[in-house]
C-alpha atoms as a PDB file:
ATOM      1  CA  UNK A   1     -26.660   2.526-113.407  1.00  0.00           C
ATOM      2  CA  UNK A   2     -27.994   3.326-109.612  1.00  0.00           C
ATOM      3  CA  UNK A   3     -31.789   4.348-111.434  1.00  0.00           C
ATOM      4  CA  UNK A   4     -31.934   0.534-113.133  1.00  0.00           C
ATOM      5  CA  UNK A   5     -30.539  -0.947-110.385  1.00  0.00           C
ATOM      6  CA  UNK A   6     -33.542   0.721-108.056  1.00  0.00           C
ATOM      7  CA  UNK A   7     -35.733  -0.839-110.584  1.00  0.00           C
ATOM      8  CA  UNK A   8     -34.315  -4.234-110.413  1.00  0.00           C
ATOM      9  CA  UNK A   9     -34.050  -3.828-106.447  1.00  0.00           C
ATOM     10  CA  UNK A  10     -37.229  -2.378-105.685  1.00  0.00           C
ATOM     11  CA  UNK A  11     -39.355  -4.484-107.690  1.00  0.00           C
ATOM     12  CA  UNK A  12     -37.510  -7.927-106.049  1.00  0.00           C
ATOM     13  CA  UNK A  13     -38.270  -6.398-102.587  1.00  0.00           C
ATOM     14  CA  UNK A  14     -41.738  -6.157-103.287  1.00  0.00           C
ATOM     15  CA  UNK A  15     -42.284  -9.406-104.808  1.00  0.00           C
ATOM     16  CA  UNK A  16     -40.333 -10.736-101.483  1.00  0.00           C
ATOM     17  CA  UNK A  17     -42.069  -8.494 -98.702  1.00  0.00           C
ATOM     18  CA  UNK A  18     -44.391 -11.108 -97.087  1.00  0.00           C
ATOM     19  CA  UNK A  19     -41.101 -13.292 -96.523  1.00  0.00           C
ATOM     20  CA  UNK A  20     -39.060 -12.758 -92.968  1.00  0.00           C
ATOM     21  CA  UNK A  21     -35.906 -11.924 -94.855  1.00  0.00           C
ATOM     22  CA  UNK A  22     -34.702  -8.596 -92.778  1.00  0.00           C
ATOM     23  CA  UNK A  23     -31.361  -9.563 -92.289  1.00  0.00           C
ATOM     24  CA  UNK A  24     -30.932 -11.058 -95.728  1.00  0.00           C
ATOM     25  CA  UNK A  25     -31.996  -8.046 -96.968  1.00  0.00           C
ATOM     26  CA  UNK A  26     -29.256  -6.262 -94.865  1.00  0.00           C
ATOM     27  CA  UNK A  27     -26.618  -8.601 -95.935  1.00  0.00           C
ATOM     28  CA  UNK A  28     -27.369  -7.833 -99.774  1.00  0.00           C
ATOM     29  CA  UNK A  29     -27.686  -3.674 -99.128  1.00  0.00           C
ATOM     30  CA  UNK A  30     -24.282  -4.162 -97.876  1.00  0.00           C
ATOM     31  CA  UNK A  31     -23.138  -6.254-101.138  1.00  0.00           C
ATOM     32  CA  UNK A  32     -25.160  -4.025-103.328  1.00  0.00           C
ATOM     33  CA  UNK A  33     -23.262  -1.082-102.056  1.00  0.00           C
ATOM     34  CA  UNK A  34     -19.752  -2.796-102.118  1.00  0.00           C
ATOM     35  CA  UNK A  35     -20.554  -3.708-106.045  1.00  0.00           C
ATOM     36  CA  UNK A  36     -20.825  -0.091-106.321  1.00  0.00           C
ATOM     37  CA  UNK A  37     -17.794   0.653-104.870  1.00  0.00           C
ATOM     38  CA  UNK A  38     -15.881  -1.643-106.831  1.00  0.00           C
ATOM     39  CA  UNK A  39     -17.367  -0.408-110.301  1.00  0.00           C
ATOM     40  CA  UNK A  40     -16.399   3.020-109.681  1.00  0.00           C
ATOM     41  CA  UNK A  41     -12.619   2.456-108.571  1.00  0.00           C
ATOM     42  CA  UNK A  42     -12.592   0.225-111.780  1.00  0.00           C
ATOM     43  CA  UNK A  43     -13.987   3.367-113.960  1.00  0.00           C
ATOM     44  CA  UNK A  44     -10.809   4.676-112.595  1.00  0.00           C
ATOM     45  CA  UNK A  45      -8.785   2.085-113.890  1.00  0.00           C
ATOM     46  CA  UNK A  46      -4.823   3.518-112.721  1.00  0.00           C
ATOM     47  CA  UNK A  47      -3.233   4.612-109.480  1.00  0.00           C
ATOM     48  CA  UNK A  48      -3.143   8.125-109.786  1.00  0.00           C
ATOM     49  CA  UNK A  49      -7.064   8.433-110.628  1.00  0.00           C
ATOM     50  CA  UNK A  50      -8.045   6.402-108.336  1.00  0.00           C
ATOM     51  CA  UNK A  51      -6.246   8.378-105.669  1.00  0.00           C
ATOM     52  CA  UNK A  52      -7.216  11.534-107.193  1.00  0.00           C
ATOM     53  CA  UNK A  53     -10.982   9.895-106.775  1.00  0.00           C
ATOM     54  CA  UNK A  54     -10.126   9.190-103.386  1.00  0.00           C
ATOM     55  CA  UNK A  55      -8.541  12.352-102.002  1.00  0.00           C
ATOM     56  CA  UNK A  56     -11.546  14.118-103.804  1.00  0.00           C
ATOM     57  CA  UNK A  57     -13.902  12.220-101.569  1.00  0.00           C
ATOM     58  CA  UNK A  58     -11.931  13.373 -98.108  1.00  0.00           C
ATOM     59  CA  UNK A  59      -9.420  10.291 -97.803  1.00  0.00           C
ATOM     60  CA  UNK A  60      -6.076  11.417 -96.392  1.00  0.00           C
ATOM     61  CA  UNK A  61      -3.658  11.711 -99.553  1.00  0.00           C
ATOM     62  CA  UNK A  62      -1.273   9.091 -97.750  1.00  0.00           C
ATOM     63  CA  UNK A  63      -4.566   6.561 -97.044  1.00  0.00           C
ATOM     64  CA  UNK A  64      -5.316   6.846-100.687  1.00  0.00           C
ATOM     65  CA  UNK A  65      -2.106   6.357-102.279  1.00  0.00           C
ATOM     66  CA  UNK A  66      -1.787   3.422-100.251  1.00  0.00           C
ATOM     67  CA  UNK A  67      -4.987   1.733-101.629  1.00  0.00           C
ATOM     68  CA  UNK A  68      -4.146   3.014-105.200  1.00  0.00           C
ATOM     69  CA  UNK A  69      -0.736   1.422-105.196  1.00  0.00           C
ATOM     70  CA  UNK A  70      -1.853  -1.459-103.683  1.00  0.00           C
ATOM     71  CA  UNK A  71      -1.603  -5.005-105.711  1.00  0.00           C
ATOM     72  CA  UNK A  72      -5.020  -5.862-104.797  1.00  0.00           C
ATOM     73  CA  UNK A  73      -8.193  -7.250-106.768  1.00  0.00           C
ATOM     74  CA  UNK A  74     -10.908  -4.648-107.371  1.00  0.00           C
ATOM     75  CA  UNK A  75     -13.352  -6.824-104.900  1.00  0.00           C
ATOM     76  CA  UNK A  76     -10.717  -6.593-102.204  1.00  0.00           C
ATOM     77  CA  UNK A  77      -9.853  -2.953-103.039  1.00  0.00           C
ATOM     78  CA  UNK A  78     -14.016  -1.685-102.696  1.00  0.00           C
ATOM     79  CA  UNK A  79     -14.237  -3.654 -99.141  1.00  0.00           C
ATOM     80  CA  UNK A  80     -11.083  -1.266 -98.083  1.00  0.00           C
ATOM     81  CA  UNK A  81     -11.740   1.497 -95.330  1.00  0.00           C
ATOM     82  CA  UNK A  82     -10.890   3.995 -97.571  1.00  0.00           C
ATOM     83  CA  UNK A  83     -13.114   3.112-100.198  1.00  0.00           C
ATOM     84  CA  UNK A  84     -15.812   3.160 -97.587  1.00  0.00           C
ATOM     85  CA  UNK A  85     -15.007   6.495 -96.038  1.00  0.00           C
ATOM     86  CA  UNK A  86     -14.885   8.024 -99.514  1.00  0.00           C
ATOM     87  CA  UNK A  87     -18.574   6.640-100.896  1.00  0.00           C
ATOM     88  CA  UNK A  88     -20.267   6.173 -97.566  1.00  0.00           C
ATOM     89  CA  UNK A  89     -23.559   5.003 -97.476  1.00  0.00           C
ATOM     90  CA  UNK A  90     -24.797   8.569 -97.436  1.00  0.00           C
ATOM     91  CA  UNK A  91     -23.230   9.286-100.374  1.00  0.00           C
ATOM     92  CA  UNK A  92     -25.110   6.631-101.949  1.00  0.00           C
ATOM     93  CA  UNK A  93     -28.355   7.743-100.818  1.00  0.00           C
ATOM     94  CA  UNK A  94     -27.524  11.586-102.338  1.00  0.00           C
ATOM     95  CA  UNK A  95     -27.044   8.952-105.934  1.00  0.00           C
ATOM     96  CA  UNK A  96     -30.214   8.087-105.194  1.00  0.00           C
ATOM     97  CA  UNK A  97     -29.907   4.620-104.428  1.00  0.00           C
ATOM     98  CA  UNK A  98     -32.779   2.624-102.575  1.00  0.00           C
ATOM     99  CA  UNK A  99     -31.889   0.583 -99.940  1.00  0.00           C
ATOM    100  CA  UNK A 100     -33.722  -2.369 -99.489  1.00  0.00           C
ATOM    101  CA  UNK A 101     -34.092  -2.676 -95.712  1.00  0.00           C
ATOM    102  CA  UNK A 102     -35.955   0.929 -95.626  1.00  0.00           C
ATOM    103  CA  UNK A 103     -38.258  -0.184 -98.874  1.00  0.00           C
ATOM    104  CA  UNK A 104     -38.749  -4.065 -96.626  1.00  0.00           C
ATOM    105  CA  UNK A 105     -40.087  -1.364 -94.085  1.00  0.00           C
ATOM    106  CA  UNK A 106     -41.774   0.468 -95.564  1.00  0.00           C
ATOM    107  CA  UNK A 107     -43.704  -2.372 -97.354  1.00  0.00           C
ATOM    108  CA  UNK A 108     -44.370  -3.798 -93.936  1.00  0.00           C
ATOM    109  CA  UNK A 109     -45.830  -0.898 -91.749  1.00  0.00           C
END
């Protein structure tokens, strides 16, 4: 998913890197990243995976629990704190995910 999404991703920033759209650009890196977040607690599908997921990733057992149980949407679930401490945005760039500020950058040295 993360190699055709850098396709998709890269290809729009090029076609967009004579535009001043930095902080746009920020804004959806930040969306792209939550998208993420929610896909893969929804691969998880129940509680107990999810926390397993979770507690896998570093997230106190209690912190994660208390996401898995909760009654929340999958949206609301991937903008939690502990979904963000277990896939921070390192752990995106080891899936090899481009972000589109550094490509913008790059584009425009």
């Amino acid at each position: 998913m993360v190699h055709e999404l850098n396709e998709f991703l890269t290809g729009w920033v090029t076609y967009f890197r004579y535009a001043e759209c930095k902080t746009h650009l920020k804004e959806l890196d930040q969306w792209v990243r939550r998208r993420l977040r929610c896909v893969r607690l929804k691969q998880r599908k129940r509680a107990k995976p999810i926390a397993d997921f979770l507690q896998s990733r570093g997230v106190p057992e209690w912190r994660a629990w208390l996401l898995a149980l909760s009654g929340k949407g999958w949206w609301r679930m991937a903008g939690s704190s502990q979904a963000a401490e277990a896939m921070p945005n390192a752990w995106f760039k080891e899936q090899g995910l481009a972000t589109l500020t550094e490509r913008y950058a790059a584009l425009n040295r």
